[in-house]
Protein backbone atom coordinates (compact mmCIF):
# COMPACT_ATOMS: atom_id res chain seq x y z
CA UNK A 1 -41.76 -15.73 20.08
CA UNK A 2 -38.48 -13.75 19.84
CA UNK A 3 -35.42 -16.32 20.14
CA UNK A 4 -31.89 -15.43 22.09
CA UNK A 5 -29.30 -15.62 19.79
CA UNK A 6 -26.92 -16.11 23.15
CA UNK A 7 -27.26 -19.96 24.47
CA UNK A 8 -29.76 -20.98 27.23
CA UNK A 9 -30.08 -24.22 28.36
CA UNK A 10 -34.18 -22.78 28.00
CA UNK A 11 -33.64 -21.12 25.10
CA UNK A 12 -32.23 -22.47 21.72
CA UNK A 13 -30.04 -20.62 20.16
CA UNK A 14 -31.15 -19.81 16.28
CA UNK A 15 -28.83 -22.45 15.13
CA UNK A 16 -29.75 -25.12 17.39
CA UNK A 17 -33.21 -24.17 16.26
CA UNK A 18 -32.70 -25.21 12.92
CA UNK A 19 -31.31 -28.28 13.60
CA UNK A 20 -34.08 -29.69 16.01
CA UNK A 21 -37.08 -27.86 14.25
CA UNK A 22 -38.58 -30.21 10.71
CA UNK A 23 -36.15 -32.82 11.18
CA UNK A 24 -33.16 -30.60 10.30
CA UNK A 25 -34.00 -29.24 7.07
CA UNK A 26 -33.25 -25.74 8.00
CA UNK A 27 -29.57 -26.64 9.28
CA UNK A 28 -29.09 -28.31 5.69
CA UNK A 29 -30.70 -24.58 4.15
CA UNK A 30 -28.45 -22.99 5.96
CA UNK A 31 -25.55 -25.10 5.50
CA UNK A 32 -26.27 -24.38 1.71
CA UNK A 33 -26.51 -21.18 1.88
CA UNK A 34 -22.70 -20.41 3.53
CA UNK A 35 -21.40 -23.18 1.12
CA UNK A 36 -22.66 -21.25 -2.13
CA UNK A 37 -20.93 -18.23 -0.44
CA UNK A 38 -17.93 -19.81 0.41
CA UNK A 39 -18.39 -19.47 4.03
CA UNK A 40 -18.98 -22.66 5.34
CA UNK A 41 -16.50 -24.49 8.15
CA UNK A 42 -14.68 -26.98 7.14
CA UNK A 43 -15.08 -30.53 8.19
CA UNK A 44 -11.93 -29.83 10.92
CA UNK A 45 -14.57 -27.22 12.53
CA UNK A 46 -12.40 -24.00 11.40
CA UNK A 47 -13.39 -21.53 9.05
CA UNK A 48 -11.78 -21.40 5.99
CA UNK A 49 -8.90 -18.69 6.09
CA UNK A 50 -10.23 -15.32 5.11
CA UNK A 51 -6.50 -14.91 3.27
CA UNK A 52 -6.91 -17.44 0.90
CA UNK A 53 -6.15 -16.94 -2.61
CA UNK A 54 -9.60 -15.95 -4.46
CA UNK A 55 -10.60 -15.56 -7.90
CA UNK A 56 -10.21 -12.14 -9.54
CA UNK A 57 -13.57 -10.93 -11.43
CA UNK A 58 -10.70 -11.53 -14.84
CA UNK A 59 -7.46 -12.16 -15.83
CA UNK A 60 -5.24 -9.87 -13.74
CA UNK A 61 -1.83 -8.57 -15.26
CA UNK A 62 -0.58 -8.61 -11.76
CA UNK A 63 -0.22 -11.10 -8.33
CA UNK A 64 1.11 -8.55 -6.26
CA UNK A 65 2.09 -4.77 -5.44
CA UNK A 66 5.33 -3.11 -4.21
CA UNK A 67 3.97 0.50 -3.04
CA UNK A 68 7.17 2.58 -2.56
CA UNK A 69 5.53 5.38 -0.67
CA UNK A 70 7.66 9.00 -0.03
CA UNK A 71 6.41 10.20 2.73
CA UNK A 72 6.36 13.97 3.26
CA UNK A 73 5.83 15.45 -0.04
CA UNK A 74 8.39 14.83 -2.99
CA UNK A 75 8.70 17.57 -5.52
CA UNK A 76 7.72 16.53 -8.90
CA UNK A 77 8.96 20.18 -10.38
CA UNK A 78 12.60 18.53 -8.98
CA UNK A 79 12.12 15.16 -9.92
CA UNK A 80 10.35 14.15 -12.83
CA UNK A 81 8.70 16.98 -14.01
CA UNK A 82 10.72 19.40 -16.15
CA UNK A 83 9.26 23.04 -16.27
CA UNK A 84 11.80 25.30 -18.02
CA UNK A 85 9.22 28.06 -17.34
CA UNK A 86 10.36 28.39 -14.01
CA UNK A 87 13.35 29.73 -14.73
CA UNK A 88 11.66 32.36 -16.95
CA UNK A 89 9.07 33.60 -14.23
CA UNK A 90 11.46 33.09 -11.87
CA UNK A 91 10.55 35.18 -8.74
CA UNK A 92 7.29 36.50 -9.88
CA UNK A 93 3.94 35.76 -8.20
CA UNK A 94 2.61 32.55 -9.33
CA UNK A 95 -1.31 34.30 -8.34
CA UNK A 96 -0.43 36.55 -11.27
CA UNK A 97 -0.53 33.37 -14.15
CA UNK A 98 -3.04 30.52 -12.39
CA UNK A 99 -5.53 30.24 -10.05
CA UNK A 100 -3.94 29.52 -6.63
CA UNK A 101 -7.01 29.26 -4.42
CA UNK A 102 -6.32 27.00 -1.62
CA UNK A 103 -2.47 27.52 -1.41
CA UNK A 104 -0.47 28.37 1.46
CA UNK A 105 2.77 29.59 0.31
CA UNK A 106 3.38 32.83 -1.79
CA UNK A 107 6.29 33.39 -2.60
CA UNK A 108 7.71 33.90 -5.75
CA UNK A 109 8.11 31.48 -8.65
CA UNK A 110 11.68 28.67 -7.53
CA UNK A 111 13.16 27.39 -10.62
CA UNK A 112 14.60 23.87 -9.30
CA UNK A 113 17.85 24.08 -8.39
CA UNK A 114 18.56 20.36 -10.26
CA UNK A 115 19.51 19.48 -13.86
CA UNK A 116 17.08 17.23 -15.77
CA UNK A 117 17.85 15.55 -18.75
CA UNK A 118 15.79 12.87 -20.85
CA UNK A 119 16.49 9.68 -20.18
CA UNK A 120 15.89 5.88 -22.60
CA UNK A 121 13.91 5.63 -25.53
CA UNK A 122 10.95 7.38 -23.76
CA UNK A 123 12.58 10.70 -23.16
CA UNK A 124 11.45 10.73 -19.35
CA UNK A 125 12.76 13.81 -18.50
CA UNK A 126 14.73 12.61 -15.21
CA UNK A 127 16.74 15.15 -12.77
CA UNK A 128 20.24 14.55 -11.60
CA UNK A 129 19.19 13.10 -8.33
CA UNK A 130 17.82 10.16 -9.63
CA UNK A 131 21.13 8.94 -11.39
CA UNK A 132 20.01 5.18 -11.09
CA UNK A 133 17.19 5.25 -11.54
CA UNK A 134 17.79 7.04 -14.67
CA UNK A 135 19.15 3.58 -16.64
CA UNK A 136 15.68 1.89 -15.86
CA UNK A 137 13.28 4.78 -16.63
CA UNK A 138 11.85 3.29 -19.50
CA UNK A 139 10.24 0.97 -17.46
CA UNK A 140 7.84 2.88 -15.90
CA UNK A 141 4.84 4.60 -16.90
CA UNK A 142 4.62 8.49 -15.19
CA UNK A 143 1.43 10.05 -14.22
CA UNK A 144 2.08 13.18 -14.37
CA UNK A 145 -1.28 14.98 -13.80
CA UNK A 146 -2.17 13.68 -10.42
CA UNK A 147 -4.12 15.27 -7.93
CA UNK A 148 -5.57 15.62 -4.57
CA UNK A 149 -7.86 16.90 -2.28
CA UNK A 150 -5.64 17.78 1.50
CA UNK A 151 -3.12 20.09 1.67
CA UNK A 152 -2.26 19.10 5.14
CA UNK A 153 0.09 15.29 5.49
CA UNK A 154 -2.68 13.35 7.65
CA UNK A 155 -5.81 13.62 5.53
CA UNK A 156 -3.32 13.35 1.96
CA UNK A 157 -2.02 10.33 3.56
CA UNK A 158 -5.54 9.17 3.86
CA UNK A 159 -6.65 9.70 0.89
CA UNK A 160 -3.55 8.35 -0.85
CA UNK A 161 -3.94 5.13 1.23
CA UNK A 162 -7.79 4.62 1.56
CA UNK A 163 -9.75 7.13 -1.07
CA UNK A 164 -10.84 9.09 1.80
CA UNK A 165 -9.49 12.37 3.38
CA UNK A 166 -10.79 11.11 7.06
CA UNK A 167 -10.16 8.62 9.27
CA UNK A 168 -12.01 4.91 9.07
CA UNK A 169 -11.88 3.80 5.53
CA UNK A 170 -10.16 0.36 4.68
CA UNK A 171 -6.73 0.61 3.18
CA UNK A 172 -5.86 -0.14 -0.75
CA UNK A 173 -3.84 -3.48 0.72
CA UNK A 174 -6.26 -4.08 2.58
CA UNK A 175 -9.10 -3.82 -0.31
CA UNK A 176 -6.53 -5.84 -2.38
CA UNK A 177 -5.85 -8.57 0.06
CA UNK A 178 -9.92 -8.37 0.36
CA UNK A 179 -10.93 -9.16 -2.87
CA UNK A 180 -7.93 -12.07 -3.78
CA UNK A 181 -6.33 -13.15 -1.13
CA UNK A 182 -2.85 -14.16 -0.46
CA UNK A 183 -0.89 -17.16 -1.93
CA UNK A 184 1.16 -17.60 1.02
CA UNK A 185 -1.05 -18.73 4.08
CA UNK A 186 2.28 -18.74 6.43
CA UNK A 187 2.82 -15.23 6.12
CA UNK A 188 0.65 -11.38 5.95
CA UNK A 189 -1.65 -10.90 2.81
CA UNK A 190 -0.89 -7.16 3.48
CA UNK A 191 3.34 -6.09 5.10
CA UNK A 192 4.17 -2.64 5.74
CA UNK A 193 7.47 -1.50 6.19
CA UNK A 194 7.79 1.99 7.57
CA UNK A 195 11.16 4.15 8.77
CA UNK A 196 13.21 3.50 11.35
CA UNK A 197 12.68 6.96 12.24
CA UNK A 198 9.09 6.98 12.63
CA UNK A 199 6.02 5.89 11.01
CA UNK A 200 3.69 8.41 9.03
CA UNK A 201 1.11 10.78 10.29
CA UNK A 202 -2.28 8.87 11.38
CA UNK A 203 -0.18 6.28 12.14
CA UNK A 204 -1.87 2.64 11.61
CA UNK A 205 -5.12 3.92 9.78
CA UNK A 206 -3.02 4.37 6.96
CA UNK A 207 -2.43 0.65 6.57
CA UNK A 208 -5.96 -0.33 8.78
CA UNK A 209 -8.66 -2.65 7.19
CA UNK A 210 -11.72 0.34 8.48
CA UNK A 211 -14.59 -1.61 8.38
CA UNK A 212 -13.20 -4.79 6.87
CA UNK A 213 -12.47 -7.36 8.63
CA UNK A 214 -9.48 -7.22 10.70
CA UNK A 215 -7.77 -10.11 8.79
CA UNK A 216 -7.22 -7.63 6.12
CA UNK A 217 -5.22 -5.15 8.21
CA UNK A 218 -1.38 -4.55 7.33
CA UNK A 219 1.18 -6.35 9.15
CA UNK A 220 4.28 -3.72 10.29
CA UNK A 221 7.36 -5.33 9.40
CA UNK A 222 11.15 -3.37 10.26
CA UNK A 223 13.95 -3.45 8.61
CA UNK A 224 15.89 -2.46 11.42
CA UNK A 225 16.58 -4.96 14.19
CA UNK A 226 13.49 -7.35 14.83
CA UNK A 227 11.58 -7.99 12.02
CA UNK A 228 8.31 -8.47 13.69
CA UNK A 229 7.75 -7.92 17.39
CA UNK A 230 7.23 -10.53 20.06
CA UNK A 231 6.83 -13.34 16.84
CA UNK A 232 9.14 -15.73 18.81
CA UNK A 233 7.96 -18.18 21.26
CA UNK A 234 8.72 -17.69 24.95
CA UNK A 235 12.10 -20.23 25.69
CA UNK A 236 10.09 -22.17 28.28
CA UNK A 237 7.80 -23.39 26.02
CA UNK A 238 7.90 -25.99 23.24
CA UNK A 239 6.06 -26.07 19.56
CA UNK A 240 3.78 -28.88 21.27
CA UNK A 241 2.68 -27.03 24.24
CA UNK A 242 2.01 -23.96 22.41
CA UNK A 243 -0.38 -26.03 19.93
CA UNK A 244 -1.72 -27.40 22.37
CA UNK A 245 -2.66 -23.66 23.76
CA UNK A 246 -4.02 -22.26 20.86
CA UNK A 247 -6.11 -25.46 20.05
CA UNK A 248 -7.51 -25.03 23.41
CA UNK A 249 -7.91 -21.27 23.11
CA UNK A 250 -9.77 -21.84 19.41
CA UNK A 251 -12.32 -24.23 20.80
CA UNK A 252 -13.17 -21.63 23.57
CA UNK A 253 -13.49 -19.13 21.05
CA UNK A 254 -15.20 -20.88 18.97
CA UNK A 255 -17.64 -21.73 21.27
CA UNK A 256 -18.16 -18.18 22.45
CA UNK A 257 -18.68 -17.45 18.72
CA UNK A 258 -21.60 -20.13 18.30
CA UNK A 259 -23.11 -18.03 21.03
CA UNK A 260 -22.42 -14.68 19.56
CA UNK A 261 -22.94 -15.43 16.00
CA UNK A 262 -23.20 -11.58 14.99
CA UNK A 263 -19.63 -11.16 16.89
CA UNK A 264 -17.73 -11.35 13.22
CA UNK A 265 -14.43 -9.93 14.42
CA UNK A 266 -13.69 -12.65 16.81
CA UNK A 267 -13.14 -15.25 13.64
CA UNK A 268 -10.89 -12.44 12.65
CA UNK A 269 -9.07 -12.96 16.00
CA UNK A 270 -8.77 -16.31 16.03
CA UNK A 271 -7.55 -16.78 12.34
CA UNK A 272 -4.98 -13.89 13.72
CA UNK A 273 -4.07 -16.63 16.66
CA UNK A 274 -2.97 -19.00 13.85
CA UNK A 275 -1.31 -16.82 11.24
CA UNK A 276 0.90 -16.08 14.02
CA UNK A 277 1.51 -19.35 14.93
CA UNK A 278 2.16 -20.06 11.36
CA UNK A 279 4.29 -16.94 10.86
CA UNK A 280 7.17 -18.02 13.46
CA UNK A 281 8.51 -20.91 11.09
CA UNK A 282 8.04 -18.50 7.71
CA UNK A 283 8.86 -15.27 8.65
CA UNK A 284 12.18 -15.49 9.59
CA UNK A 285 13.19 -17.19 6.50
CA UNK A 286 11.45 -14.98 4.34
CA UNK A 287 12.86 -11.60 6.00
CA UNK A 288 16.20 -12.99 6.76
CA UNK A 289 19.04 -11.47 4.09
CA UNK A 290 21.52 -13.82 5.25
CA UNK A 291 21.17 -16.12 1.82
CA UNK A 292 21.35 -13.04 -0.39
CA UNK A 293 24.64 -12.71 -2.43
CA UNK A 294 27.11 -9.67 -2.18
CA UNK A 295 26.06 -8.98 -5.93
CA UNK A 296 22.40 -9.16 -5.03
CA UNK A 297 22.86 -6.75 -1.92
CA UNK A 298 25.54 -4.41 -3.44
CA UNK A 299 22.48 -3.88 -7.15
CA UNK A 300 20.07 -2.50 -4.01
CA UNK A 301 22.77 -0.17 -2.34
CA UNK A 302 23.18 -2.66 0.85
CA UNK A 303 26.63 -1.26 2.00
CA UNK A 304 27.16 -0.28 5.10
CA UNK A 305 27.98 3.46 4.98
CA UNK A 306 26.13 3.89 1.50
CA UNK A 307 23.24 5.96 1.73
CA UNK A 308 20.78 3.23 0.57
CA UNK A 309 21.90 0.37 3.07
CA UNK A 310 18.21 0.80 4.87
CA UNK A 311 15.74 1.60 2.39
CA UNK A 312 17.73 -1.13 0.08
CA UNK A 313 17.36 -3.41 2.95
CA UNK A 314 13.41 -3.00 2.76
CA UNK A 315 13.17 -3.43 -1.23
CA UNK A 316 15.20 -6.43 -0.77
CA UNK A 317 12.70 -7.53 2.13
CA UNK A 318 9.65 -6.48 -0.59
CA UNK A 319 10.85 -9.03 -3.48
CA UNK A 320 11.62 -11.56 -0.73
CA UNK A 321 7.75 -11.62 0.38
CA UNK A 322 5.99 -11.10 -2.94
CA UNK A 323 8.61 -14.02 -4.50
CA UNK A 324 6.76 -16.21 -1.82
CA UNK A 325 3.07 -15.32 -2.26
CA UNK A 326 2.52 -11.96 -0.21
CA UNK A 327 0.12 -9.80 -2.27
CA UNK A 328 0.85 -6.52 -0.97
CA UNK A 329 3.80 -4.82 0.33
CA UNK A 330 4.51 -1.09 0.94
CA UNK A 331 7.88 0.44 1.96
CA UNK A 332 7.74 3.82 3.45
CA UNK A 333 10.92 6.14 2.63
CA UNK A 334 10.66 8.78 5.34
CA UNK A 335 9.68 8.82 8.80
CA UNK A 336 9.22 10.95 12.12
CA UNK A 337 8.77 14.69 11.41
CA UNK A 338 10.58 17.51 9.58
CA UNK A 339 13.99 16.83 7.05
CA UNK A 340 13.72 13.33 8.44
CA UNK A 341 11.03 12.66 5.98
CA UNK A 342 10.20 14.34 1.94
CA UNK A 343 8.87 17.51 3.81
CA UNK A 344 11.18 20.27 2.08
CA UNK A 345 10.15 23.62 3.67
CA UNK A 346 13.48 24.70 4.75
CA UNK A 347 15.55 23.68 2.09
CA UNK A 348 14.39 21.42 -1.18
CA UNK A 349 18.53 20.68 -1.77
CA UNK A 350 19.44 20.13 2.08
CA UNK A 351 15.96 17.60 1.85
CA UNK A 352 15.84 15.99 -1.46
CA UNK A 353 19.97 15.38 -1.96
CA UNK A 354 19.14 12.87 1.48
CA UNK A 355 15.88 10.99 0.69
CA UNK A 356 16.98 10.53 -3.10
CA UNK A 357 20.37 9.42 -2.36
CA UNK A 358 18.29 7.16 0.13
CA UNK A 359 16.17 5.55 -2.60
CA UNK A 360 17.56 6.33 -5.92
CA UNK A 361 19.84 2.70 -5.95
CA UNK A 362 17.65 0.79 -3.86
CA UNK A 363 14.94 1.19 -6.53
CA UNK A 364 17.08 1.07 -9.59
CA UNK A 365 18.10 -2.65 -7.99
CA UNK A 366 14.33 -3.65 -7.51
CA UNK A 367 13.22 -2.68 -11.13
CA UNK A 368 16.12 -4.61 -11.96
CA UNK A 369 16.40 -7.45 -9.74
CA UNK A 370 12.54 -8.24 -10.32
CA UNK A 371 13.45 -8.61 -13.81
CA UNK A 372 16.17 -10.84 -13.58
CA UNK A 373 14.28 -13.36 -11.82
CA UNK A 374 11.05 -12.85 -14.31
CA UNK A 375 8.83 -11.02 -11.40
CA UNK A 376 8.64 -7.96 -12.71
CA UNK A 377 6.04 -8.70 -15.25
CA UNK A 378 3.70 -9.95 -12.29
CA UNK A 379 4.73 -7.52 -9.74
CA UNK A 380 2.92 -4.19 -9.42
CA UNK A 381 5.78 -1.31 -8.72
CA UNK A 382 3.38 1.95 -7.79
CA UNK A 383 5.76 5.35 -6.57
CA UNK A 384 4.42 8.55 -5.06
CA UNK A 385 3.57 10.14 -2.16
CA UNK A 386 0.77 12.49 -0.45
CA UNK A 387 1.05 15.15 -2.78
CA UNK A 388 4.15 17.41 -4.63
CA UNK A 389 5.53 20.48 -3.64
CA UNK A 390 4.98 23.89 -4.37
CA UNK A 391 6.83 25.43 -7.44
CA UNK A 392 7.06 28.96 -5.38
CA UNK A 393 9.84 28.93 -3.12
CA UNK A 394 9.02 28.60 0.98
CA UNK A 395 11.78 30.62 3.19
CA UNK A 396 14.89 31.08 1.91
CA UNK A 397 14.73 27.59 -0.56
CA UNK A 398 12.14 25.06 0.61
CA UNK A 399 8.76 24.66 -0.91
CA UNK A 400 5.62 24.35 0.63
CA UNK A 401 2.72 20.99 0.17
CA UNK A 402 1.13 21.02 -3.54
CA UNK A 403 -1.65 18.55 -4.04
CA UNK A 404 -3.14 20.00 -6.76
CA UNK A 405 -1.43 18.35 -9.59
CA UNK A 406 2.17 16.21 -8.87
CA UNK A 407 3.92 13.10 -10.38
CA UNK A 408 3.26 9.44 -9.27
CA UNK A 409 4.70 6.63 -11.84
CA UNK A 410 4.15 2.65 -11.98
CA UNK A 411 6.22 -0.09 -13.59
CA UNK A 412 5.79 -3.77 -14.27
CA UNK A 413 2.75 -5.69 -13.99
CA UNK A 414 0.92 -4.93 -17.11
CA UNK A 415 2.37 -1.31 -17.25
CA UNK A 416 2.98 -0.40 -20.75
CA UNK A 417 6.75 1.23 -19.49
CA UNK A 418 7.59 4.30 -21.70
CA UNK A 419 4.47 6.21 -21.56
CA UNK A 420 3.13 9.03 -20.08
CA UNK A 421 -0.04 10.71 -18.71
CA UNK A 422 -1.41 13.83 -17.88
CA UNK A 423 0.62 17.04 -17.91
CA UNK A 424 0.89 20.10 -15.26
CA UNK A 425 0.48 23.76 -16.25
CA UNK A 426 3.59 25.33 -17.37
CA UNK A 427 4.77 26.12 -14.19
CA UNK A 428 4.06 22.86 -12.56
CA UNK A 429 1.34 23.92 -10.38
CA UNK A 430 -2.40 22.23 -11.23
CA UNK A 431 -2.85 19.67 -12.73
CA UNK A 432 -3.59 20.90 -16.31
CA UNK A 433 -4.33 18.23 -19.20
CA UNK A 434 -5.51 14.29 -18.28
CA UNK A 435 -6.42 15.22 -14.97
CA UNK A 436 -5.70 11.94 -12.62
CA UNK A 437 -7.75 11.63 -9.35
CA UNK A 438 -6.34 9.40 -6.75
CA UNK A 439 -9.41 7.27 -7.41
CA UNK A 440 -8.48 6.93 -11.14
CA UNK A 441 -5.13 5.79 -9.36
CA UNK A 442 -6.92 3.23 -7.15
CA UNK A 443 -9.41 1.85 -9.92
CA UNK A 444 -5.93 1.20 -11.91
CA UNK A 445 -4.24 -0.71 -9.74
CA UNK A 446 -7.69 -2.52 -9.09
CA UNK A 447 -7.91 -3.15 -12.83
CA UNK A 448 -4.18 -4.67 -13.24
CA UNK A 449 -4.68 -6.98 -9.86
CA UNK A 450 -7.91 -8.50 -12.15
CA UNK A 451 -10.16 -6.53 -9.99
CA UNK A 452 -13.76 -4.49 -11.23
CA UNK A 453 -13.13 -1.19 -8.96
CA UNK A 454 -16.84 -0.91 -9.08
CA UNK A 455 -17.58 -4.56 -8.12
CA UNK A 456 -15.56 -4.61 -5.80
CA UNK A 457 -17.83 -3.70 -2.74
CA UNK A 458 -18.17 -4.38 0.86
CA UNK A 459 -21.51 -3.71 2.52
CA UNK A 460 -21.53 -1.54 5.71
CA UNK A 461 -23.70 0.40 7.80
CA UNK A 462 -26.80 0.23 5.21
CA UNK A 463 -24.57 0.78 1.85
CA UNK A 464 -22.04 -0.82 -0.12
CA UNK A 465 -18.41 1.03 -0.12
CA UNK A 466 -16.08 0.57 -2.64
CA UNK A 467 -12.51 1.78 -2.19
CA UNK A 468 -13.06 4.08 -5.63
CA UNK A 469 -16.72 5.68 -3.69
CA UNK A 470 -18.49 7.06 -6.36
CA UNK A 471 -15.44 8.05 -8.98
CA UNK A 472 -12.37 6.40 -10.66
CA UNK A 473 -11.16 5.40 -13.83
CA UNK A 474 -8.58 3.16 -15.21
CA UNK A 475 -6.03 4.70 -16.95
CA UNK A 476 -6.30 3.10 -20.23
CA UNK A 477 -3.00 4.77 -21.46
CA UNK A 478 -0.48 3.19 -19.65
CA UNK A 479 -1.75 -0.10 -19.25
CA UNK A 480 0.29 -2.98 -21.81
């Protein structure tokens, strides 16, 4: 006999079953089986948060990531990545030295138009854009052989975000937030912060929790204006009534779930329900400035006028949520389309003298401030974006999308700062010795969070997917 699983007052449904049938023995199975998988209800009749704080598979180096994403492209051959050759080939074909299958630019070879210089004890070689950032340098750790599979933003951003050039696949905060949690049950496992002028291409897949469940999905916080939309109660009605609302709403749910137990997002809703409810007494103390001091705001470059007063604002906003328990948090720099985000095809100077004056203090200030306040060794800082930029000039001083080899760096939570790995060709344009896939990327920041990259699995559609697929490897080097 084939049983319903929706309720019938003929039919059982397959739980009621195993409470009436042999006394109740198979109830008590069952009941054993969710509680040696952690998934059994509490005595209160609600499931036990899907953000709570887990166990990592071993001792992690880091709680939580800061992911200061440049959206758009930066130029590694500008910014961190010195090539002198440049200036020696300069306006030759770059076909005529390396392989340059795939590209889409070709003109001739663009010495950078910036003035590097090595920086701290490391010898980072730094360029004059990056000023501030300059005095902290030797806390990071640059990867300087990174590389990519999309030469186009939407499928780089994908792939920098989720492993995956196409759309579907769960986010790296939303892996993260999967596997341990969140120590803060008042406020977003996972907060993105993107521009004022406009979020990335793909839009929300780039934060999205795929096939996870939809607890595990970023939260879109601004810095501009309203924090988080339509978080504040309507004026007509009071804390009380609105508990009494949702406690009505959960036992309707819930009992529409006991009738559809195969229906997993809807726990996923209803946990959403509550976070929210939770969220209007902690979020606007976490996200509110107000208690900062003018020393604190003035070390991010929060002055009004100053170039960094925004994208200071959301580094400020960052340490605020990972001081209270939030486990992953990343800012965008960039937004919208064209020179309103890192995509330099017009002009690298007219782009990059914007977006680094933009960030350059704000991230000095975080590096710095996260130190101060002994964070920094448990905070994950990860920079980069989609991919680097071409080191042939595009028009009359722009270059073109490079993702075959470009710069990403990390600091602070179990980074060894001062190191380096991987290395471009001479002229900056593949990725040339300790060649670092984005998934070697991923299964490092796994590895410092206290997480297995290839135990770290979620089973879907007949297979288990892991955020690294079938590759990655931690980067030994540049771990403490």
């Amino acid at each position: 006999m084939s049983i319903n699983a929706n309720h019938h007052p003929w039919r059982p449904s397959r739980r009621e079953l195993l409470s009436r049938a042999g006394g109740g023995f198979g109830s008590l199975a069952l009941a054993g089986l969710l509680s040696n998988q952690g998934l059994l209800a509490n005595a209160g009749g609600s499931a036990l948060s899907p953000l709570a704080a887990r166990p990592a598979h071993f001792a992690p180096k880091a709680k939580s990531v800061i992911f200061l994403f440049m959206y758009g492209g930066p130029s590694h051959i500008d910014l961190f990545d010195h090539k002198p050759a440049l200036k020696k080939f300069a306006g030759k074909k770059v076909s005529e030295s390396v392989d340059t299958k795939g590209a889409r630019s070709s003109g001739g070879l663009f010495p950078s138009p910036y003035k590097f210089e090595r920086h701290g004890e490391s010898g980072h070689w730094v360029s004059d854009r990056y000023p501030n950032l300059a005095r902290v340098i030797d806390k990071t750790a640059m990867l300087r052989g990174v590389y990519g599979h999309s030469i186009s933003h939407a499928p780089a951003l994908f792939e920098l975000n989720t492993g995956q050039i196409r759309t579907g696949f769960p986010s790296l905060g939303s892996w993260v937030t999967y596997g341990l949690g969140s120590h803060n049950q008042d406020l977003p496992g996972f907060v993105v912060m993107y521009d004022y002028r406009g979020g990335p291409i793909g839009g929300a897949p780039n934060w999205g929790s795929g096939f996870l469940p939809g607890a595990f999905q970023g939260t879109p916080v601004r810095s501009k204006g309203t924090p988080i939309l339509n978080l504040s109660r309507p004026g007509k009605l009071d804390q009380g009534r609105q508990r009494q609302l949702l406690d009505y709403a959960a036992r309707l749910n819930r009992g529409h779930r006991e009738r559809h137990p195969a229906e997993a997002a809807l726990e996923a809703r209803i946990e959403s329900f509550e976070l929210a409810y939770r969220m209007q007494a902690a979020a606007p103390e976490a996200l509110d400035l107000k208690g900062e001091s003018e020393a604190t705001r003035k070390l991010y470059g929060i002055e009004r006028g100053k170039p960094g007063q925004y994208f200071g604002t959301q580094c400020l906003m960052a340490r605020r949520l990972v001081e209270r328990g939030v486990r992953f948090v990343q800012l965008y720099s960039g937004g919208g389309h064209g020179d309103n985000n890192w995509d330099a095809h017009g002009s690298i100077t007219g782009n990059h003298n914007k977006h680094c004056a933009a960030t350059d203090q704000p991230m000095a200030g975080l590096l710095e401030d996260l130190e101060q306040r002994g964070l920094l060794d448990e905070t994950l800082v990860v920079w980069g974006g989609e991919f680097g930029r071409t080191p042939q000039k595009q028009g009359g001083g722009g270059r073109d999308h490079h993702p075959f080899g470009f710069t990403m760096w990390m600091a602070g939570g179990g980074i060894k700062g001062g190191t380096s790995h991987g290395e471009t060709d001479e002229v900056g344009y593949h990725a040339a010795v300790d060649r670092t896939s984005v998934h070697d990327v991923h299964a490092t920041i796994l590895h410092l969070m206290g997480m297995d990259h290839e135990r770290l699995t979620y089973h879907f559609s007949g297979r288990d997917f892991r955020l690294t697929d079938v590759a990655g490897k931690v980067i030994d080097q540049v771990i403490a």
